[in-house]
C-alpha atoms as a PDB file:
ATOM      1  CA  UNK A   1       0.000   0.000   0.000  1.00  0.00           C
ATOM      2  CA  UNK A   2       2.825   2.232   1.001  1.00  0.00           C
ATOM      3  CA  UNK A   3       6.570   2.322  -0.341  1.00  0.00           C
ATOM      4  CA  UNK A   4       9.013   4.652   1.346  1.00  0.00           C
ATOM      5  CA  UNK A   5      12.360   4.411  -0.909  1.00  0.00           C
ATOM      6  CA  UNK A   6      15.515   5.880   0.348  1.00  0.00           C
ATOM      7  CA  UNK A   7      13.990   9.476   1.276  1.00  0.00           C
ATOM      8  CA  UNK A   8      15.958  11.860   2.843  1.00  0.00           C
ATOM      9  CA  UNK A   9      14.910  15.648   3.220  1.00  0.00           C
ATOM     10  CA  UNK A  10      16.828  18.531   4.786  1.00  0.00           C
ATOM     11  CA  UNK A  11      16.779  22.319   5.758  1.00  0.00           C
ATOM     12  CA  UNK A  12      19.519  23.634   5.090  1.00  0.00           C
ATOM     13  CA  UNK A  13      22.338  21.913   6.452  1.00  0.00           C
ATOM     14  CA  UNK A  14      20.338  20.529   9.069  1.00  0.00           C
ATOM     15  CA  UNK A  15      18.774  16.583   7.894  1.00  0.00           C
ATOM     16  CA  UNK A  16      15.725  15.760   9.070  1.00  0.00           C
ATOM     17  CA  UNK A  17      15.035  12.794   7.353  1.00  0.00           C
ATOM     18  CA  UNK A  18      18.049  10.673   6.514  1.00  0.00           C
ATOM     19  CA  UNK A  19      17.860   7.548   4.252  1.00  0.00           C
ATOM     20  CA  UNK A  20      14.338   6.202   5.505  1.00  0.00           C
ATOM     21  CA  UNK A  21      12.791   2.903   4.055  1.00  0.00           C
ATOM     22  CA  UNK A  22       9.258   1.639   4.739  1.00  0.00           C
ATOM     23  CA  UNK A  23       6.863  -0.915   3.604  1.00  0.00           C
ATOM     24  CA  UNK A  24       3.436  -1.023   4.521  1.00  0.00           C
ATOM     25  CA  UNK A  25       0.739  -3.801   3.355  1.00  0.00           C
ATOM     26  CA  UNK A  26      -2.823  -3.110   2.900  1.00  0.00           C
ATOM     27  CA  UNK A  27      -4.410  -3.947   6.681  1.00  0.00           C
ATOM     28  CA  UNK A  28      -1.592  -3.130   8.123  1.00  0.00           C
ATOM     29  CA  UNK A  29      -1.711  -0.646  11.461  1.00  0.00           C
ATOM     30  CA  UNK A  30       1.542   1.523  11.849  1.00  0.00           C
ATOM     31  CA  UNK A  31       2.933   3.001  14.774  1.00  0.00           C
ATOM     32  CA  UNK A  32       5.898   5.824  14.275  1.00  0.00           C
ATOM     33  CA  UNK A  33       7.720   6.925  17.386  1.00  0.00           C
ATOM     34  CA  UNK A  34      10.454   7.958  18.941  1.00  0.00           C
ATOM     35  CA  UNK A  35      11.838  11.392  20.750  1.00  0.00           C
ATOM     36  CA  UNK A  36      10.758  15.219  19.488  1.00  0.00           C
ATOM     37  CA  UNK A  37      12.080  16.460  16.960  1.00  0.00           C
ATOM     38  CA  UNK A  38      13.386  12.784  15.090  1.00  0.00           C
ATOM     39  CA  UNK A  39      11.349  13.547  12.058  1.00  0.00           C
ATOM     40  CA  UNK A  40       7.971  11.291  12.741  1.00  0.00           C
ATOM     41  CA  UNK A  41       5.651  14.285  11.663  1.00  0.00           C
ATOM     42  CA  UNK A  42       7.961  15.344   8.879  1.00  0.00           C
ATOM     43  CA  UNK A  43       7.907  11.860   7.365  1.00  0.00           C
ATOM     44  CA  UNK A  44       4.257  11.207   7.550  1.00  0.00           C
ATOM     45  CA  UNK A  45       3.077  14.332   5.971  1.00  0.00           C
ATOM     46  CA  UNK A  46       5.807  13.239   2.499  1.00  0.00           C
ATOM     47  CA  UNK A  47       3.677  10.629   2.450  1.00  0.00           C
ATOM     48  CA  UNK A  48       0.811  12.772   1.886  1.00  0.00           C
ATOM     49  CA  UNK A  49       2.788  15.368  -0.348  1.00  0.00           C
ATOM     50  CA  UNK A  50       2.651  17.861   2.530  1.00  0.00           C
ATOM     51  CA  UNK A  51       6.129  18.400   2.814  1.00  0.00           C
ATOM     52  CA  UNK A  52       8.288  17.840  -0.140  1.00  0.00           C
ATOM     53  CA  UNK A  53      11.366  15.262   0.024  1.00  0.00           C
ATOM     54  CA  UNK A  54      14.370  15.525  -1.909  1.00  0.00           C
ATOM     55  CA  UNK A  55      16.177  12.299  -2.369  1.00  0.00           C
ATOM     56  CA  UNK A  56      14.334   8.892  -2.571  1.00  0.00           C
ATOM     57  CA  UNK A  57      10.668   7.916  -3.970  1.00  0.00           C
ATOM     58  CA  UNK A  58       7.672   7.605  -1.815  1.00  0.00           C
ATOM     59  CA  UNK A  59       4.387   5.315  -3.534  1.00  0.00           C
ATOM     60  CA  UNK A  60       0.846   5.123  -2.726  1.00  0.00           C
ATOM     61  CA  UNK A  61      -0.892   2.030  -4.122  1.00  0.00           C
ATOM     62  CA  UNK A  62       2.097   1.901  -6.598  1.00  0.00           C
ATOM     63  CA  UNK A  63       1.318   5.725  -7.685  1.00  0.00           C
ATOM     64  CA  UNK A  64       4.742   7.843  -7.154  1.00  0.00           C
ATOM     65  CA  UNK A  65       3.946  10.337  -4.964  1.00  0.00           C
ATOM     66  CA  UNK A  66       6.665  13.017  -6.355  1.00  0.00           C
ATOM     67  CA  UNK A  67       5.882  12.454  -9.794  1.00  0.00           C
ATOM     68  CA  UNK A  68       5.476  15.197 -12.169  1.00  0.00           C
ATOM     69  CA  UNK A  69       2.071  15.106 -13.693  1.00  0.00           C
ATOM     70  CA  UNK A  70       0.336  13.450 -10.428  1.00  0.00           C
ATOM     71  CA  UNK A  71      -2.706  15.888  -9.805  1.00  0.00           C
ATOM     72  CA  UNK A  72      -2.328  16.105  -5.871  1.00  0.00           C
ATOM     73  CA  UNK A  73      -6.441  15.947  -5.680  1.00  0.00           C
ATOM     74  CA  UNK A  74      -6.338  12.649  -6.887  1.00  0.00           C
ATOM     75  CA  UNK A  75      -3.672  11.083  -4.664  1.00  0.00           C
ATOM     76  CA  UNK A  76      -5.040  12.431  -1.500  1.00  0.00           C
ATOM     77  CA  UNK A  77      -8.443  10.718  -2.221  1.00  0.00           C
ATOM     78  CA  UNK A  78      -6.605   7.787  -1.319  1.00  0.00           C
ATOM     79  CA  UNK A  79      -5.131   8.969   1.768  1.00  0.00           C
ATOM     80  CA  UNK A  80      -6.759  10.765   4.370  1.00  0.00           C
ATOM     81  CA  UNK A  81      -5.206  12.887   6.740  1.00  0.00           C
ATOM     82  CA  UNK A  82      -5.652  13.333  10.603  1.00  0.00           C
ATOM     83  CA  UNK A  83      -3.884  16.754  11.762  1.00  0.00           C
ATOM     84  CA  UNK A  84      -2.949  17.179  15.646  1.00  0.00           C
ATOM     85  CA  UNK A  85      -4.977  20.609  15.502  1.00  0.00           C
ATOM     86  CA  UNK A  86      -8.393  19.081  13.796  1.00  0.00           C
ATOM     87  CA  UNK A  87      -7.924  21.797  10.949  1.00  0.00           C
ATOM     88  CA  UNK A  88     -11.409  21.849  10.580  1.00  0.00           C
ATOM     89  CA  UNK A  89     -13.190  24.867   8.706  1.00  0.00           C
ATOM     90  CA  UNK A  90     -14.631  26.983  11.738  1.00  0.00           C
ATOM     91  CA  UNK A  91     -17.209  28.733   9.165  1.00  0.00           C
ATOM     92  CA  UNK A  92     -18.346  25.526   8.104  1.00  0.00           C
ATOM     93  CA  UNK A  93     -20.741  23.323  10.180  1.00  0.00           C
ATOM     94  CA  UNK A  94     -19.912  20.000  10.976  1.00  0.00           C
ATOM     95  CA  UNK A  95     -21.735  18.402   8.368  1.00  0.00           C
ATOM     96  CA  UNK A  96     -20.790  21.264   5.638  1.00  0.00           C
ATOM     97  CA  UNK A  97     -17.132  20.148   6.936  1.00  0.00           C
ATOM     98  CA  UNK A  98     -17.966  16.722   6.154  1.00  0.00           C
ATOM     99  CA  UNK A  99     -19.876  17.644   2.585  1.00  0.00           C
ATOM    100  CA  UNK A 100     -17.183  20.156   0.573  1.00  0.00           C
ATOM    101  CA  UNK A 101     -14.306  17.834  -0.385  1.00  0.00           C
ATOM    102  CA  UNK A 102     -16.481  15.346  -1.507  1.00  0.00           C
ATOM    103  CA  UNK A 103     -18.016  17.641  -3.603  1.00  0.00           C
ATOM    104  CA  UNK A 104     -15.057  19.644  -5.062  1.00  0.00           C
ATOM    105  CA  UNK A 105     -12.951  16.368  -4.937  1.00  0.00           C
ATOM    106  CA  UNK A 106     -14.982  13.451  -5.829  1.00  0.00           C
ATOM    107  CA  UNK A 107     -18.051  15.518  -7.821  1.00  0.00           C
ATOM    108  CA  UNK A 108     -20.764  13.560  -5.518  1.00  0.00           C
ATOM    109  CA  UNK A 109     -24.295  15.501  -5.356  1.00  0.00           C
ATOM    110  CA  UNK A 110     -25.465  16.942  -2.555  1.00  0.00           C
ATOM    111  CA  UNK A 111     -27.900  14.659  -1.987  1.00  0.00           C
ATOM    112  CA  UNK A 112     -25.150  11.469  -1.757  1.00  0.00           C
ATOM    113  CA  UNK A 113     -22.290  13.543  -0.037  1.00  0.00           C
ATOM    114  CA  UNK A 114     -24.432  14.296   3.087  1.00  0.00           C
ATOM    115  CA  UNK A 115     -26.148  10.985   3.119  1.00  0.00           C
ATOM    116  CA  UNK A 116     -22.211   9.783   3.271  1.00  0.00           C
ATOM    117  CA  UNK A 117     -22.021  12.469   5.888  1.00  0.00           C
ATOM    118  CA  UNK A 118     -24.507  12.131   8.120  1.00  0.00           C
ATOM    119  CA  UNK A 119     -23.782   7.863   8.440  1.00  0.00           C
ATOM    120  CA  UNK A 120     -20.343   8.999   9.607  1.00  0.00           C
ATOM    121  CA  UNK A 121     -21.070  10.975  11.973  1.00  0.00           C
ATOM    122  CA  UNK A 122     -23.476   8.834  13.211  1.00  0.00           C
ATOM    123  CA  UNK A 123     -20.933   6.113  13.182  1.00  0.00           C
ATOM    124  CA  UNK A 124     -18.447   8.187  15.337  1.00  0.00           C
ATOM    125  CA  UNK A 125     -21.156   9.434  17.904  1.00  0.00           C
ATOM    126  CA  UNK A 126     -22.000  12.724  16.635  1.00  0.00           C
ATOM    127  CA  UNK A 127     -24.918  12.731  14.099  1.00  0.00           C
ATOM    128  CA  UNK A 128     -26.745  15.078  17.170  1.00  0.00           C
ATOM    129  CA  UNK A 129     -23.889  17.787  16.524  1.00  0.00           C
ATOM    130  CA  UNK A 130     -24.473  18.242  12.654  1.00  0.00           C
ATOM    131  CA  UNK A 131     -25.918  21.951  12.876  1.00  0.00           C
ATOM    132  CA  UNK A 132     -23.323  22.789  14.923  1.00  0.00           C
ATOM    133  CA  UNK A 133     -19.780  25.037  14.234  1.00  0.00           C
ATOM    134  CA  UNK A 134     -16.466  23.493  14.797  1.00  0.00           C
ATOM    135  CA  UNK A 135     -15.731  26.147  18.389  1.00  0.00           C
ATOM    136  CA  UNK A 136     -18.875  24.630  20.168  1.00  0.00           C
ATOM    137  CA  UNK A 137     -17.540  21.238  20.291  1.00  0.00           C
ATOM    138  CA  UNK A 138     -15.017  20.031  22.406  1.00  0.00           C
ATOM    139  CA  UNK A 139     -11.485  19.179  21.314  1.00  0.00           C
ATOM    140  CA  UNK A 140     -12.301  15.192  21.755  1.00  0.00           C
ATOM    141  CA  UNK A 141     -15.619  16.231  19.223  1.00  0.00           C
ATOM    142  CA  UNK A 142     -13.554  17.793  16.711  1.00  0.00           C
ATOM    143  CA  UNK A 143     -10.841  15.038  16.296  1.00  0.00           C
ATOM    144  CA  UNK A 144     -13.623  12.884  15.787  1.00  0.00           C
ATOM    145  CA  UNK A 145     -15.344  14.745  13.034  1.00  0.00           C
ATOM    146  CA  UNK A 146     -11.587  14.863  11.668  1.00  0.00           C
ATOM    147  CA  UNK A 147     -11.526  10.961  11.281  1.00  0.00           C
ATOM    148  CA  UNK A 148     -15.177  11.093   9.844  1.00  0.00           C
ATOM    149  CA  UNK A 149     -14.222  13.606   7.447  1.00  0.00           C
ATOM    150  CA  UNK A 150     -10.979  11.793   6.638  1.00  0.00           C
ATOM    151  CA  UNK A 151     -13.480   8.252   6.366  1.00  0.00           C
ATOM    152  CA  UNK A 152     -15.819  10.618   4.014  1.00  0.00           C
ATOM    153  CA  UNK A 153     -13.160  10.611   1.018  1.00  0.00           C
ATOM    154  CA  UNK A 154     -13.002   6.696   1.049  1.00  0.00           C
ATOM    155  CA  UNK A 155      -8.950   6.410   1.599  1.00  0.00           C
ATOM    156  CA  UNK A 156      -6.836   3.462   1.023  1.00  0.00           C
ATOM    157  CA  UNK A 157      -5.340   4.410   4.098  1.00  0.00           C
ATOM    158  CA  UNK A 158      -5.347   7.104   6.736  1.00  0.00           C
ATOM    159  CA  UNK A 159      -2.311   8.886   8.117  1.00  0.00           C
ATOM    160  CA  UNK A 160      -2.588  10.021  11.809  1.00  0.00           C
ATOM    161  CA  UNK A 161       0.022  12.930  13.143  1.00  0.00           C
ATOM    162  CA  UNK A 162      -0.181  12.918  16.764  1.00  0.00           C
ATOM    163  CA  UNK A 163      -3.992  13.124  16.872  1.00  0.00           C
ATOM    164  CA  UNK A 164      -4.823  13.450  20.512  1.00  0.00           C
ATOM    165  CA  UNK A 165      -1.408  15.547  21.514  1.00  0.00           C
ATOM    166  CA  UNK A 166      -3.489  18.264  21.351  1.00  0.00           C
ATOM    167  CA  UNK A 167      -6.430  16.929  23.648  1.00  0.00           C
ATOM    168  CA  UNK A 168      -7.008  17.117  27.392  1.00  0.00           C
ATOM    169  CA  UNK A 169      -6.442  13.828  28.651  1.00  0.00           C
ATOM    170  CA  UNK A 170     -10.144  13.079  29.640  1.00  0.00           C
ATOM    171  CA  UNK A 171     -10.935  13.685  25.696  1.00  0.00           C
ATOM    172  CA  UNK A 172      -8.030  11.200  25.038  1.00  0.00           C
ATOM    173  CA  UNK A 173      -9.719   8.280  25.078  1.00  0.00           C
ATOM    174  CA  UNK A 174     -12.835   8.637  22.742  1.00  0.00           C
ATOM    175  CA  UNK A 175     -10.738   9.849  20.151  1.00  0.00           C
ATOM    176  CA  UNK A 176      -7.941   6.268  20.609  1.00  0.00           C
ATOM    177  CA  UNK A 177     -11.548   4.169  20.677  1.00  0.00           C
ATOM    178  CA  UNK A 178     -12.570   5.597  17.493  1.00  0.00           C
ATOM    179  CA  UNK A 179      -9.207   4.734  16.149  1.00  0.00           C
ATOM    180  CA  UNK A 180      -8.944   1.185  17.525  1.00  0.00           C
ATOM    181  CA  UNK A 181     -12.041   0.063  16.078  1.00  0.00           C
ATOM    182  CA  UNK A 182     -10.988   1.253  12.377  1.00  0.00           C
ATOM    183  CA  UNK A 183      -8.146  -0.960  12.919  1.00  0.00           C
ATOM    184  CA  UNK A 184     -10.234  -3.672  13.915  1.00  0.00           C
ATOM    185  CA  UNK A 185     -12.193  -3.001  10.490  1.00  0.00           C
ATOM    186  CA  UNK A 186      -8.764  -3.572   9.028  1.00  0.00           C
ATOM    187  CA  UNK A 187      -8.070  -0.069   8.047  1.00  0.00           C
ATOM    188  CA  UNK A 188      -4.929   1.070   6.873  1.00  0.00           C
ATOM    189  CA  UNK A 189      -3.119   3.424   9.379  1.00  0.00           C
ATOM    190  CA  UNK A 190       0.102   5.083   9.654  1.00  0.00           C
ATOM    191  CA  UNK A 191      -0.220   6.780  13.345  1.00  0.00           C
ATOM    192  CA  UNK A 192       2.586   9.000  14.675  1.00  0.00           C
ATOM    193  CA  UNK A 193       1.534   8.897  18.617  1.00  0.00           C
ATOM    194  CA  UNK A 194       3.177   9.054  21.948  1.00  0.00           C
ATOM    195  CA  UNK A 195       0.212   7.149  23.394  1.00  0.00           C
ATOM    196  CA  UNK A 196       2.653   3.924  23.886  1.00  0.00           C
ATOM    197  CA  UNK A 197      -0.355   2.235  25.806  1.00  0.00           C
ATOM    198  CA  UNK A 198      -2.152   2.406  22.497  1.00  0.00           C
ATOM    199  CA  UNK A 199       0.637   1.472  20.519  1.00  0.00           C
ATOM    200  CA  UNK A 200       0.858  -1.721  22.124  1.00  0.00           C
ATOM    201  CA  UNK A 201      -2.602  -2.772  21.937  1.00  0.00           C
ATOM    202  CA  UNK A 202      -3.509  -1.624  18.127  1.00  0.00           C
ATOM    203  CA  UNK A 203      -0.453  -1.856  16.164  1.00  0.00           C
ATOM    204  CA  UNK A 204       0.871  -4.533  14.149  1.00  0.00           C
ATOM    205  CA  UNK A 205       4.709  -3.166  13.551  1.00  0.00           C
ATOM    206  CA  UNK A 206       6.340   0.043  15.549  1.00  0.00           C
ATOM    207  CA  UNK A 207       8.507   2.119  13.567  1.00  0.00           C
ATOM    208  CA  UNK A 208      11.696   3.766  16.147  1.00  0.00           C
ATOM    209  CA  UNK A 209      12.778   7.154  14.700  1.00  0.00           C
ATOM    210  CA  UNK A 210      15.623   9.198  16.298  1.00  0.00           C
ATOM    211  CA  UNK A 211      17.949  12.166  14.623  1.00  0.00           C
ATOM    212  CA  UNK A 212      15.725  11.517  11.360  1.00  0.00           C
ATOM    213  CA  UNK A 213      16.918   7.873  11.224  1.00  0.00           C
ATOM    214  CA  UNK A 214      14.750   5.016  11.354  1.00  0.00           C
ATOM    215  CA  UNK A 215      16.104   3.109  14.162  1.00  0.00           C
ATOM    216  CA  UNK A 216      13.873  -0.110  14.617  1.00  0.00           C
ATOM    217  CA  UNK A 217      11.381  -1.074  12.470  1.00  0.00           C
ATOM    218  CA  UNK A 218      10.004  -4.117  13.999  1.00  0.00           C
ATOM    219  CA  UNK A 219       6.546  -6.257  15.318  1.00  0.00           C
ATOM    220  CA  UNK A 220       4.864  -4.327  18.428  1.00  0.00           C
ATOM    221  CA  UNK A 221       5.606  -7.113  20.946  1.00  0.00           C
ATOM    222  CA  UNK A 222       9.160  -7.446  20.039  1.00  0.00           C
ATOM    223  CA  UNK A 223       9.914  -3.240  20.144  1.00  0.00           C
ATOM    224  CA  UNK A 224       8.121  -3.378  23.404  1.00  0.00           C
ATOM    225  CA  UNK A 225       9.598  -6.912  24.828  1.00  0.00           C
ATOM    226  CA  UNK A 226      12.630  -6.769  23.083  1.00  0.00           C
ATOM    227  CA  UNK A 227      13.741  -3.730  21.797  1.00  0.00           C
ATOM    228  CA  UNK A 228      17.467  -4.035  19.708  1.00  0.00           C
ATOM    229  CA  UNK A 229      18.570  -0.629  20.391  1.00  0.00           C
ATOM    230  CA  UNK A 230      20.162   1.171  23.208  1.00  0.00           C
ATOM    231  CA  UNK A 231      18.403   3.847  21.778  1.00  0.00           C
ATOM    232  CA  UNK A 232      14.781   2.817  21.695  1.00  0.00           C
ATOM    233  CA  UNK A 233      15.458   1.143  24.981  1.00  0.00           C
ATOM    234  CA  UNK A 234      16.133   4.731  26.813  1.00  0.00           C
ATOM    235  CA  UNK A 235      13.363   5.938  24.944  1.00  0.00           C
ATOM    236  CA  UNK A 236      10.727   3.049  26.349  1.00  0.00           C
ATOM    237  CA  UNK A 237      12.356   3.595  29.954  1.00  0.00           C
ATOM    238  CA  UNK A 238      11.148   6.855  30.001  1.00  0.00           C
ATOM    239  CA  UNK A 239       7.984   7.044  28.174  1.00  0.00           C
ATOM    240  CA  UNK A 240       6.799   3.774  29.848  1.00  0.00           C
ATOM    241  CA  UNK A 241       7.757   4.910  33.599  1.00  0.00           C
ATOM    242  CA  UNK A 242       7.925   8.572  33.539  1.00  0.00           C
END
């Protein structure tokens, strides 16, 4: 589904993503971690031709991302996006938030894009909330209508960037609920967290980033059980006992 070939990317003289490879199969639920600033969020939105990478080739669904000619439109109908900050239209309601890009995007009527809407946000607790703007819900609320907007495009696979850093922890776990059953559905996700708890119970690989590096890029049980690094195992002693 994914194919991350030998990308690097750098500002300046400064690297912040050296040399990174990465397979992901359809199904598959990916974990990225590791330490601020180690280039998790910088990789994650090349994927989704957010940021631009210099060397190396990134595919979706064997469709080069960085290819001249590739109408960006078209690519991210395959892979939704889940921002730390919602990034939700405040003018919008929640259901017009739902309705536009499948409109502009994927030229569905009215009629079908909120029918498409208003299942999803039944599905994710919210159809009640429809009429409302973006600033009357709470933050948990929002990054929920985020994954239902995300669902609303029909993606191959959904990228996460830390999507509940930005929540107070009681809103914390309806959002990681949401997400766990999509991966139970056998959804494609690429999830850059520091929820470790969550990492353990829904992924099916954890990928160790540090300096821009990938470090470890193993099965769950073994980066949590047996982790090869010194590096990842500092890392683990402090976000697992702090």
């Amino acid at each position: 589904m994914i194919r991350i070939e030998h990308v690097s990317k750098q500002y300046g003289n400064f690297k912040v993503l050296n040399d990174c490879s990465i397979r992901i199969e359809e199904g598959e639920v990916v974990v990225i971690c590791g330490p601020s600033g180690s280039g998790k969020s910088t990789l994650i939105k090349c994927i989704n031709a957010l940021e631009p990478y210099g060397d190396g080739r990134i595919f979706i669904d064997s469709v080069e991302v960085g290819k001249k000619g590739i109408k960006l439109s078209t690519l991210r109908t395959k892979v939704g996006m889940v921002f730390q900050h919602f990034e939700l239209f405040p003018h919008l309601t929640i259901i017009e938030n739902l309705v536009l890009a499948q409109r502009k995007v994927l030229g569905r009527s009215r009629e079908e894009a909120t029918g498409k809407a208003q299942k999803l946000l039944t599905r994710v607790g919210l159809s009640n909330q429809a009429l409302k703007y973006p600033g009357a819900l709470s933050g948990g609320q929002q990054q929920r209508v985020a994954i239902a907007r995300a669902l609303s495009m029909d993606p191959a696979v959904i990228l996460f960037d830390e999507p509940t850093s930005a929540l107070d922890p009681e809103m914390v776990r309806e959002v990681l609920e949401l997400m766990s059953e999509l991966a139970r559905e056998g959804m494609t996700m690429v999830i850059v967290t520091h929820e470790m708890g969550f990492a353990r119970r829904v992924s099916d690989r954890v990928i160790f980033m540090d300096c821009g590096r990938i470090v470890e890029d193993v099965p769950t049980q073994q980066f949590f059980d047996t982790p090869r690094s010194d590096r990842a195992k500092d890392f683990l002693s402090k976000v697992l006992h702090d």
